[in-house]
N, C-alpha and C. Protein backbone atom coordinates (compact mmCIF):
# COMPACT_ATOMS: atom_id res chain seq x y z
N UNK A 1 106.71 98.85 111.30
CA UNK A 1 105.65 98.81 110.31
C UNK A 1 106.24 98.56 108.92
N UNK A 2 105.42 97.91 108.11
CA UNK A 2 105.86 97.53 106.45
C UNK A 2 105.74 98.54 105.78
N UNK A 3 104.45 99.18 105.79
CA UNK A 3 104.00 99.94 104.95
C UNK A 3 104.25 101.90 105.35
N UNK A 4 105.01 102.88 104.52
CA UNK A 4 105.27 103.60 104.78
C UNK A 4 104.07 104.63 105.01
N UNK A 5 104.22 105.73 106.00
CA UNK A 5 103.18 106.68 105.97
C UNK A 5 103.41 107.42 103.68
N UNK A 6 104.38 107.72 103.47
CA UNK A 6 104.53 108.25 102.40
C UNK A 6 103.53 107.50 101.32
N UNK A 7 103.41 105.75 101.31
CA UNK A 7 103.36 105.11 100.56
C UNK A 7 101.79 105.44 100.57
N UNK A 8 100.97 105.50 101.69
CA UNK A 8 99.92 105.60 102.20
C UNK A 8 99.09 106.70 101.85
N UNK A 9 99.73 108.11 102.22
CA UNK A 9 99.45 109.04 101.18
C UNK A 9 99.35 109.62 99.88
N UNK A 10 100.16 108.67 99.27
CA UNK A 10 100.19 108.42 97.77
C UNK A 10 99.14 107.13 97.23
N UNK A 11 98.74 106.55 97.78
CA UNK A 11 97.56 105.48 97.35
C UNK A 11 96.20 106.40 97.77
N UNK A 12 95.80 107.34 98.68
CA UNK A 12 94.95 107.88 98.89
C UNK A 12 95.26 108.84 97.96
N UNK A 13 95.89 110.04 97.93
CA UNK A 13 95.96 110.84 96.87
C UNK A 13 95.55 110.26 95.21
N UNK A 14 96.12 109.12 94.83
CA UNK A 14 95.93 108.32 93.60
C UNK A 14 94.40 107.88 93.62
N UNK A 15 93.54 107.80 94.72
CA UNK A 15 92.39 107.56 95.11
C UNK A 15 91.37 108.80 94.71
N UNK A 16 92.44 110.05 94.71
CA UNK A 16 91.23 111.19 94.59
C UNK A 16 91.14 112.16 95.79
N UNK A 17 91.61 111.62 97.26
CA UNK A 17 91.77 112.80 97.83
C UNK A 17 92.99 114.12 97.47
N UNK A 18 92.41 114.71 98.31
CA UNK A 18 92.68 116.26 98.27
C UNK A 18 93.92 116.44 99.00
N UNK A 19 93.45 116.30 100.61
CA UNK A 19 93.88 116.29 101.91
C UNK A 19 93.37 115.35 102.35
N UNK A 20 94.71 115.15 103.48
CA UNK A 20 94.30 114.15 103.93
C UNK A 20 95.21 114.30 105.85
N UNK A 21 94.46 114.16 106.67
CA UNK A 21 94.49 114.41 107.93
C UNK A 21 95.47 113.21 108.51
N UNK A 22 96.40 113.77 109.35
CA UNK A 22 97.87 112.87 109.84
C UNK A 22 97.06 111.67 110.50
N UNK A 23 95.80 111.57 111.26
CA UNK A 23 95.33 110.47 111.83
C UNK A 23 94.67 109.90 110.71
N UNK A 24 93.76 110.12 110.07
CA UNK A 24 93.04 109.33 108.65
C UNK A 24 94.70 108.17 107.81
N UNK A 25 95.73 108.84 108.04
CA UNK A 25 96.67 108.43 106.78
C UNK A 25 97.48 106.96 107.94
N UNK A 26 96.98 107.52 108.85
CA UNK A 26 97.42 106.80 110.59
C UNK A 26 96.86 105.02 110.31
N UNK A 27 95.79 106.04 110.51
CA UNK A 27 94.53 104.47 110.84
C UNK A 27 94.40 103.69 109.11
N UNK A 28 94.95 104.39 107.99
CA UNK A 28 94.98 103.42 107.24
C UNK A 28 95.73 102.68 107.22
N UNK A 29 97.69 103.29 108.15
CA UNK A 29 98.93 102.69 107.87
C UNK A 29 98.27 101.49 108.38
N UNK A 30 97.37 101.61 109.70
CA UNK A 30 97.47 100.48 110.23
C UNK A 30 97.01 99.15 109.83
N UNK A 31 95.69 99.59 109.06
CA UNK A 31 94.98 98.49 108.38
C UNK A 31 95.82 97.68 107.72
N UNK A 32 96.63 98.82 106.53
CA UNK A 32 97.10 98.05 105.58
C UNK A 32 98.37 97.18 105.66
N UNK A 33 98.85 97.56 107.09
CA UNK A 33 99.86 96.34 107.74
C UNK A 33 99.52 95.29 108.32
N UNK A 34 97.91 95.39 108.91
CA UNK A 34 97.64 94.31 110.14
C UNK A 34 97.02 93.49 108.28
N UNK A 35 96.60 94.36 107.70
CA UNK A 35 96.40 93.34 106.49
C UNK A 35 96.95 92.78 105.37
N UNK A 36 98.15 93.63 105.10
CA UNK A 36 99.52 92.75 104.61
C UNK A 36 99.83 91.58 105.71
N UNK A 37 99.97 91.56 106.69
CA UNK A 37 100.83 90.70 107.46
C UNK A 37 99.85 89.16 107.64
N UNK A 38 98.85 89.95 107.42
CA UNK A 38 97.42 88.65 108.16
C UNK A 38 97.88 87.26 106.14
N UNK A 39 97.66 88.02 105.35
CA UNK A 39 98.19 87.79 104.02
C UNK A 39 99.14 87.00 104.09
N UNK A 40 100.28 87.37 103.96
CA UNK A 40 101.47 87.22 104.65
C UNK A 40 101.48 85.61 105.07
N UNK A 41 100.61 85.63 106.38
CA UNK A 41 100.58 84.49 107.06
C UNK A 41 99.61 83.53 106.61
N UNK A 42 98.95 83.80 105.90
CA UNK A 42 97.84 82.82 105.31
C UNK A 42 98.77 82.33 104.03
N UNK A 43 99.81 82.80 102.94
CA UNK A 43 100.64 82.04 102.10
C UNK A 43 101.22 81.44 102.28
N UNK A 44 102.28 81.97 103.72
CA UNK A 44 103.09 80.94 104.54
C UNK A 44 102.79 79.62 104.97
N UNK A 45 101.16 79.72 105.22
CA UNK A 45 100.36 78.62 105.58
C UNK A 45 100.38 77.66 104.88
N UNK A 46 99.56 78.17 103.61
CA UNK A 46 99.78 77.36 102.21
C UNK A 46 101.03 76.74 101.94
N UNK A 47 102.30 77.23 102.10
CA UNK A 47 103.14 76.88 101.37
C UNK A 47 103.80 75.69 102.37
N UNK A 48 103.68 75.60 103.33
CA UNK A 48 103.97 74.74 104.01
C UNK A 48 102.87 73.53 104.35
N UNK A 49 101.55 73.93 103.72
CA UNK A 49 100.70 72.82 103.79
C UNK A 49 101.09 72.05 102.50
N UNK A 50 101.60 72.61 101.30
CA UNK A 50 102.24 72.27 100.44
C UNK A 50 103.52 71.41 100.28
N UNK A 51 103.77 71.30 101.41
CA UNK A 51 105.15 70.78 101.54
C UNK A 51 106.47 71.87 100.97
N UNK A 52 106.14 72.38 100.95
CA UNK A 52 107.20 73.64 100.62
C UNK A 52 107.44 74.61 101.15
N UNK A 53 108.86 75.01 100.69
CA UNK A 53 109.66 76.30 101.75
C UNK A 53 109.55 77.48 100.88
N UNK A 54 109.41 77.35 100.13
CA UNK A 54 108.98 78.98 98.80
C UNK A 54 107.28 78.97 98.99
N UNK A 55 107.48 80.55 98.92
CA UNK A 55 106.06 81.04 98.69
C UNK A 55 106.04 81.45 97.68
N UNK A 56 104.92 80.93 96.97
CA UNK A 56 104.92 80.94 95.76
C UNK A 56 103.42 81.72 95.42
N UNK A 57 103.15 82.70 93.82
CA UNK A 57 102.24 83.33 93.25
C UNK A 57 100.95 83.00 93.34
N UNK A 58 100.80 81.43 93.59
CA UNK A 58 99.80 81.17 93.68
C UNK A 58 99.16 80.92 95.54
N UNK A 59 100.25 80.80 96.01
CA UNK A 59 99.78 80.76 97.53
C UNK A 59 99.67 82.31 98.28
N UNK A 60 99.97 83.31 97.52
CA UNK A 60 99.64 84.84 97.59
C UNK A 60 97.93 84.65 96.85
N UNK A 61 98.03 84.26 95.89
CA UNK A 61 96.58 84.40 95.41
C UNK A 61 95.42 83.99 95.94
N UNK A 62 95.90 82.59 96.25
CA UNK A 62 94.77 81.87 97.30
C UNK A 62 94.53 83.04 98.92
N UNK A 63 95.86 83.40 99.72
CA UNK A 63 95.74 83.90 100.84
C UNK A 63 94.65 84.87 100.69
N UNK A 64 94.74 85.83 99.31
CA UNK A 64 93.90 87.42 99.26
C UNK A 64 92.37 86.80 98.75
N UNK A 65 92.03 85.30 98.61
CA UNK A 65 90.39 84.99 98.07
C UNK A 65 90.00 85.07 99.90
């Protein structure tokens, strides 16, 4: 996984929770990897529809519209 359980509990805490339950902090790790990675692969996309081997700021920007 990319994204740490620690990192996870600290974006929810920064959110306003209190507590937060080992499966709730679970099922977000997961989201927020299957949705970094989905990201991820949609810039890669770009950047090679681009003719290019760098991923670049703007092919992150386009992936997250």
């Amino acid at each position: 996984m990319y994204i740490s359980q620690g990192t996870v509990k600290k974006i929810l805490k920064e959110a306003g929770a209190q507590r937060i339950s080992m499966e709730a902090s679970e099922e977000m790790r997961k989201y927020l990897n299957k949705l970094a990675f989905r990201t991820a692969q949609k810039a890669v996309k770009l950047s090679k529809h681009a003719r290019r081997k760098t991923v670049e700021l703007s092919d992150i920007r386009l992936a997250c519209d």
